[in-house]
Structures are given as structure tokens and as C-alpha cells.
Protein backbone atom coordinates (compact mmCIF):
# COMPACT_ATOMS: atom_id res chain seq x y z
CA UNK A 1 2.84 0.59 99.09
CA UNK A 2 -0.22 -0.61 98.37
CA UNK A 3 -3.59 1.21 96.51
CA UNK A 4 -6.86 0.19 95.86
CA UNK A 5 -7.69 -1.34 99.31
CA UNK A 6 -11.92 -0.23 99.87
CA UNK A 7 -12.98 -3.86 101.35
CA UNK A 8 -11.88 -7.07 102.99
CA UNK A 9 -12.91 -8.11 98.97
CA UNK A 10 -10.48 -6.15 97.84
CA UNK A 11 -7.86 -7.51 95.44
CA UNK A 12 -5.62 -5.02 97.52
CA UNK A 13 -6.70 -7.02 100.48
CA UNK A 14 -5.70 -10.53 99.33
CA UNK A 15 -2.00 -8.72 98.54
CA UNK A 16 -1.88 -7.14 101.79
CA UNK A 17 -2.54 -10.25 103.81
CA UNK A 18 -0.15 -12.38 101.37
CA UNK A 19 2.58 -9.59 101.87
CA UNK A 20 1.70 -9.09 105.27
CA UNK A 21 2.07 -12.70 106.21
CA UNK A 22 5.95 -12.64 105.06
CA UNK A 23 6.87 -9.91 107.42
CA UNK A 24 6.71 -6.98 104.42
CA UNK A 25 6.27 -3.42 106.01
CA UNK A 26 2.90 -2.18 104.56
CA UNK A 27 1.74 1.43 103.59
CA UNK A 28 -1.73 1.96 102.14
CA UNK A 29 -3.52 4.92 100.35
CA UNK A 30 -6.88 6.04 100.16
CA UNK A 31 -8.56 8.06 97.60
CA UNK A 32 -10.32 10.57 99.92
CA UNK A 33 -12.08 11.61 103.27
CA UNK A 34 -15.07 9.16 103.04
CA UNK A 35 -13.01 6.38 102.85
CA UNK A 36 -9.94 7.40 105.08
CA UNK A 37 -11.62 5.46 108.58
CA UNK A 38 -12.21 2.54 106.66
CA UNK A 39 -8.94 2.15 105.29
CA UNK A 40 -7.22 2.95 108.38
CA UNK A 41 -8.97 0.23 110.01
CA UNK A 42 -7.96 -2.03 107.83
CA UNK A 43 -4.44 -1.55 107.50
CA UNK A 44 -4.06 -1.91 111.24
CA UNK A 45 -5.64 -5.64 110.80
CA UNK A 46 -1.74 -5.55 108.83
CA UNK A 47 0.14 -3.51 111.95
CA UNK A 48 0.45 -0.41 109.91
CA UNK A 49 -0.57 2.96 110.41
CA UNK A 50 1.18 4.53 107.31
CA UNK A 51 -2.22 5.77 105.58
CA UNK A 52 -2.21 8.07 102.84
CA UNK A 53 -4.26 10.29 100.97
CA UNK A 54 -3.99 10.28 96.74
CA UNK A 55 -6.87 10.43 94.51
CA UNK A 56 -4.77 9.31 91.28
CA UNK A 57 -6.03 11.39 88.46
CA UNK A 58 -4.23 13.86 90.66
CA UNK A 59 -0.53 14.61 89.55
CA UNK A 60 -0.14 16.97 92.64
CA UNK A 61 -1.83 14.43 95.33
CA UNK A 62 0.47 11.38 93.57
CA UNK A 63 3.57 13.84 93.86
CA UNK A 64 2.66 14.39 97.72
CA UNK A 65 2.12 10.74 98.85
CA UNK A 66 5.34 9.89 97.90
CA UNK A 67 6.51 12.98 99.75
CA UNK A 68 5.03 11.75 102.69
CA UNK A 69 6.28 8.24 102.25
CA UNK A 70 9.77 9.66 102.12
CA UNK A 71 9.54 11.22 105.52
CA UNK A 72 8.88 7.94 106.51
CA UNK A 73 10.60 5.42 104.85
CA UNK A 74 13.77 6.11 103.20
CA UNK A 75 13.29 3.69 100.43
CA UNK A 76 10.30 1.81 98.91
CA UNK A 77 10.50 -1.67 97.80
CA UNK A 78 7.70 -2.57 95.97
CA UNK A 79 4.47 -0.29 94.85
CA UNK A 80 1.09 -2.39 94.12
CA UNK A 81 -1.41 -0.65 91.58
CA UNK A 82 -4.93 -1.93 92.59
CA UNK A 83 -7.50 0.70 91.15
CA UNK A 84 -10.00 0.55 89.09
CA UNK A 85 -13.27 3.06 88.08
CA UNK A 86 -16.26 1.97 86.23
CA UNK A 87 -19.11 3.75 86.58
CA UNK A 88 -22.29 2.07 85.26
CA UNK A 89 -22.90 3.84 82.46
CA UNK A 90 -19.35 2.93 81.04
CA UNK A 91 -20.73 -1.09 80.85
CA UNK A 92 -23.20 -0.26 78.52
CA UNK A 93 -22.25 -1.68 74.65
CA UNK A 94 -23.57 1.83 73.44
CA UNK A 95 -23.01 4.16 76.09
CA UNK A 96 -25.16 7.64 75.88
CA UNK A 97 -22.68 9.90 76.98
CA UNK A 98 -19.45 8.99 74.81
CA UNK A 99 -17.27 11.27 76.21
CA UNK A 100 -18.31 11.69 79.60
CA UNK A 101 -16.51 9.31 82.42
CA UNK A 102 -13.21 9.27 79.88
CA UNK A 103 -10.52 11.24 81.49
CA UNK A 104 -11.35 9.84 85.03
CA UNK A 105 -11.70 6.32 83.68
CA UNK A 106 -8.47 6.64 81.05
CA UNK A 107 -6.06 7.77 84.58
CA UNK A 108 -7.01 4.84 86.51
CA UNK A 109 -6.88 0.72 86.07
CA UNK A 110 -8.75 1.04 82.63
CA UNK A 111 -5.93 1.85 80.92
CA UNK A 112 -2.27 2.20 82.17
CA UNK A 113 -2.08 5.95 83.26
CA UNK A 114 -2.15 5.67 86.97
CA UNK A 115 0.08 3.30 87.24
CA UNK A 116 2.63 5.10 85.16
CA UNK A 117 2.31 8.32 87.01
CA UNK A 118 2.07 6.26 90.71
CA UNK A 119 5.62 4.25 89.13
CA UNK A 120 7.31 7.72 88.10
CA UNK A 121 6.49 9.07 91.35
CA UNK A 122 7.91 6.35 93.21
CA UNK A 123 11.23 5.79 91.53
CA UNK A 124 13.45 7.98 93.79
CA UNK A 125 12.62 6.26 96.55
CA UNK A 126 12.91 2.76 94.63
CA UNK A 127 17.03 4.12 93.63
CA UNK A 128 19.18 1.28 93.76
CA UNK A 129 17.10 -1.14 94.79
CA UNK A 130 15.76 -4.78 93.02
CA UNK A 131 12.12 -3.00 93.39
CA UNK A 132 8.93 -4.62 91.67
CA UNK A 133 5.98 -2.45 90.47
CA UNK A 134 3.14 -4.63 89.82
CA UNK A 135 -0.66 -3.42 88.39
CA UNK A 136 -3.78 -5.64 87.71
CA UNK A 137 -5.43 -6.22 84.27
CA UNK A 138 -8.02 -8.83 83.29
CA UNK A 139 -7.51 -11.75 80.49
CA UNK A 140 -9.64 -10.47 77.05
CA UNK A 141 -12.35 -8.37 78.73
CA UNK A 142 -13.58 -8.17 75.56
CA UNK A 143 -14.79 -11.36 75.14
CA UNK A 144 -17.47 -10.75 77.80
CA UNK A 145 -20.90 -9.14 77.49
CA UNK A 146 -21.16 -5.89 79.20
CA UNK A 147 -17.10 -5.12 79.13
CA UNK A 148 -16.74 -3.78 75.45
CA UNK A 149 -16.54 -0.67 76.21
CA UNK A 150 -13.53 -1.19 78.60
CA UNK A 151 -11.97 -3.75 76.89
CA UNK A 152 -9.23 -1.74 75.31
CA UNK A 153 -8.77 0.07 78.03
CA UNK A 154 -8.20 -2.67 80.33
CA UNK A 155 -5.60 -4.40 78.20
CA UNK A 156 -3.44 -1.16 77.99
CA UNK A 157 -1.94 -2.21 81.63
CA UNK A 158 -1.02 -5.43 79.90
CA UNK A 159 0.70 -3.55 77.18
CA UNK A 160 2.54 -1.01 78.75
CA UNK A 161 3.81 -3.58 81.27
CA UNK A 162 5.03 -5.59 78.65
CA UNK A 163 6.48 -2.67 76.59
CA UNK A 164 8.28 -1.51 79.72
CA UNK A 165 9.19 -4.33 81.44
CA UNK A 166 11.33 -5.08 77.98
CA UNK A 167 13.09 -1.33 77.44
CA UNK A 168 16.65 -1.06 78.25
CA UNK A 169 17.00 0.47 81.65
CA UNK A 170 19.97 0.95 84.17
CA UNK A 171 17.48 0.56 87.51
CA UNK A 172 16.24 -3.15 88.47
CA UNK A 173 12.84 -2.42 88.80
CA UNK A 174 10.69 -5.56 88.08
CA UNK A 175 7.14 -4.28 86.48
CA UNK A 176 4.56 -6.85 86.17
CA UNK A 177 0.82 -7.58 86.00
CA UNK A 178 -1.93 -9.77 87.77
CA UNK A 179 -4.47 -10.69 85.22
CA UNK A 180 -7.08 -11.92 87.91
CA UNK A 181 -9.74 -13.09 86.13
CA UNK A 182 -13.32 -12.26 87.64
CA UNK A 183 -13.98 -11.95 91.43
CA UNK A 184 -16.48 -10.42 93.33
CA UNK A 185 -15.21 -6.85 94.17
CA UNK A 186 -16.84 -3.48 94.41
CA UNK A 187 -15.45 -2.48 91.03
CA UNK A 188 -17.63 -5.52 89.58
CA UNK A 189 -21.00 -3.82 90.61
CA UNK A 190 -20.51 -1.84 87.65
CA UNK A 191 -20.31 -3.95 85.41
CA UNK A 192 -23.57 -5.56 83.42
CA UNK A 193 -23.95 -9.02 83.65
CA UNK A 194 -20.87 -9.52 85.67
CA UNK A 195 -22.83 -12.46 87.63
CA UNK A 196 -22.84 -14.31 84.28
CA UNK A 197 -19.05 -13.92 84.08
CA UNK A 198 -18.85 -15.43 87.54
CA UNK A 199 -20.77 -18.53 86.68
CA UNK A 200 -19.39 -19.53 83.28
CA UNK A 201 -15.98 -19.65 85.15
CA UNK A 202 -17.35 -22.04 87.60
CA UNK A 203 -18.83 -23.98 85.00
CA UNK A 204 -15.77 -23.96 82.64
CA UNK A 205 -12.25 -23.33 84.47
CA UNK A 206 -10.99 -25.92 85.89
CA UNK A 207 -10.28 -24.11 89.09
CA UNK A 208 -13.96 -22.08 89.28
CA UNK A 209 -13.95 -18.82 90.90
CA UNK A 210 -10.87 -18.47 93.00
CA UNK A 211 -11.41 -15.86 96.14
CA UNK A 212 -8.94 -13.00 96.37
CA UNK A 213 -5.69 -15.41 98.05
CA UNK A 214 -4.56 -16.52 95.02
CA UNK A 215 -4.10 -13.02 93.26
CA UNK A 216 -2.70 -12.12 96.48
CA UNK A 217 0.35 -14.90 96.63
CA UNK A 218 0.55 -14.10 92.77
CA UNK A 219 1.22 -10.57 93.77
CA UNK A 220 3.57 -11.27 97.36
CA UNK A 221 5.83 -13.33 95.01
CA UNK A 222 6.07 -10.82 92.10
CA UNK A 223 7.28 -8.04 95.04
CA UNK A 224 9.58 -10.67 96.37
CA UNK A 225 13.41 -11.16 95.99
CA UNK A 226 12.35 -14.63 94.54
CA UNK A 227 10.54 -12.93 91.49
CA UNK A 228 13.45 -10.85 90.74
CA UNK A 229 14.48 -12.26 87.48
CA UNK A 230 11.20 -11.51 86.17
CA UNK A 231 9.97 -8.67 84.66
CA UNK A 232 7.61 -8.02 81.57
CA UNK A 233 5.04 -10.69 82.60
CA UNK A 234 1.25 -11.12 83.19
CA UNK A 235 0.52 -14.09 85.03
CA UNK A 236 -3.17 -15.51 85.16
């Protein structure tokens, strides 16, 4: 199951077409009615026509896209949190409105609680099975101009994946993270001075800017049987 998928830029979409290419059934959400054709489209480009609807900082929509799932698959193997919201005024240092934009941004990638709620939802369907739950996150946000204000908020995936991938548990669920590192995607736009970001990593990492395939093999080998052993980890 994979989330997050808006745009052939997607993060989601470098996952898909990693997964995709070794033979993984795919499933795909989308958040609502304006972005339903789109997303459709795209996950036939991937052979699959399992498209759901789930707006995440809704318990009752997570609770009935797993339902759905369930009626058809009988078990999930892997579950890919790919979300993020940042609107504008959120990339300000000083924003004007505190408060407002907190709840929706605290229930998706900014801090952990979408993906907890999407991983609680999908554990029946994960029962017995070596299943990997894996989220995105990005390496010290606040470092960078423009990303103070989400900076804690964007490390609490990192944290909660580490806390949880290192609590006793009976089930052998793998739960990792993708720190990705800037990439043009439409969750950039909003933030300030996020062209900046782009060229002091060309100019300093010894890689430069990377497209979307190398998140996306990062991610198809962290839901893979060859990643089981690994669990509590944020690769870069």
C-alpha cells in the first residue's frame, strides 16, 4: 500500500516504480475527489486498479481503507507512508498565525501521527507476516532557511521510528524511514527558499541532487524479504 502518490515527482512514484519493477502487487490511496482521476491513472502505469480514498487526519476514512483493502487482499505486506502538508505560511521563521495549520500539519509527515494511525490500522491485515512499514523524514531540516518552523516536526518520524522499531514486540513488522534529502516535489513549493536547498546540495554532496529512483530502491529494499533483519533505521 502505498500513500502520497500526486505526481510522476512523487517520492511515492519513485517507490511504486522500484516496487513495481520486482513484481510487488500495488494499492494506492488518494486523499480526495480532485485528485482520485489522477491517481487512478497513475497506478495503472503500475497494473493496479486498487485505488483508495483516505484523507489521513481522518481516523474513520484510515479505519475504512483498510476495510476495503481487506475485501481485497487478505493480507498486506508492506504499507509506505509518503505524505506530507506544508502550507506556505508554515515556512515562514515567524509565522502570523501560530496556531492555525497545526492539527492538520501535526497528523501528517510533519510529525509521526499519520503514520502511526495508517500502521495501527494496518496491522490485522499485516498478522503473521515479516511486514515492513516504512515513512519518509528529511536529515536536520533545521539547518535550512525557511524549514524552522517544521523542523521538529519533521524529525518526530525519525524518532518514533527509532523508538518503535526498538520496543519488544511479538509481530515481525520491520518499521523504517527514508530520510531523502531535498528533491523537487509538490510538497517543496511550500517551502521558502527551497531552490537554495537544491543548489547547495549540488554544489556540496558528492552525489548532487539525486531524482526520485534512489529513494525509491531505498524504499523497494526496506519492504523486501532482503531488508528483513532490519528494523529501527533511517537510511539517507
Amino acid at each position: 500500500m502505498i500513500t502520497g502518490l500526486l505526481s510522476n515527482r512523487s517520492i511515492a512514484y519513485g517507490v511504486a516504480k522500484a516496487a513495481g519493477a520486482r513484481a510487488r502487487k500495488l494499492a494506492f490511496t488518494y486523499q480526495n475527489e480532485r485528485f482520485k482521476d489522477r491517481v487512478t491513472e497513475m497506478a495503472g502505469e503500475f497494473g493496479s486498479a486498487l485505488v483508495f480514498p483516505c484523507d489521513v487526519a481522518s481516523d474513520a476514512e484510515i479505519g475504512a481503507l483498510f476495510s476495503e483493502l481487506g475485501k481485497k487482499w487478505n493480507a498486506l505486506d508492506g504499507l509506505v507512508h509518503a505524505i506530507a502538508l506544508a502550507p506556505r505560511e508554515r515556512s515562514r521563521r515567524f509565522p502570523r498565525r501560530p496556531c492555525r495549520g497545526r492539527h492538520s500539519a501535526s497528523r501528517t509527515t510533519w510529525s509521526s501521527y499519520s503514520f502511526a494511525a495508517l500502521a495501527r490500522a494496518a496491522l490485522p491485515l499485516m498478522q503473521g507476516l515479516p511486514a515492513a512499514l516504512v515513512t519518509l523524514t528529511y536529515l536536520e531540516p533545521t539547518g535550512w532557511s525557511g524549514l524552522q518552523h517544521h523542523g521538529a516536526r519533521k524529525g518526530e518520524p525519525r524518532g518514533r521510528r527509532a523508538l518503535s522499531g526498538r520496543e519488544p514486540r511479538t509481530e515481525r513488522h520491520s518499521r523504517n524511514a527514508v530520510s531523502a534529502g531535498p528533491i523537487k516535489t509538490l510538497a517543496a513549493s511550500g517551502i521558502a527558499g527551497f531552490s537554495k536547498i537544491l543548489k547547495y546540495v549540488e554544489e556540496n554532496s558528492p552525489s548532487g541532487e539525486r531524482d526520485d529512483g534512489g529513494r525509491g530502491n531505498v524504499a523497494a529494499f526496506l519492504l523486501s524479504d532482503l531488508a528483513a533483519g532490519v528494523t529501527g533505521e533511517s537510511p539517507t
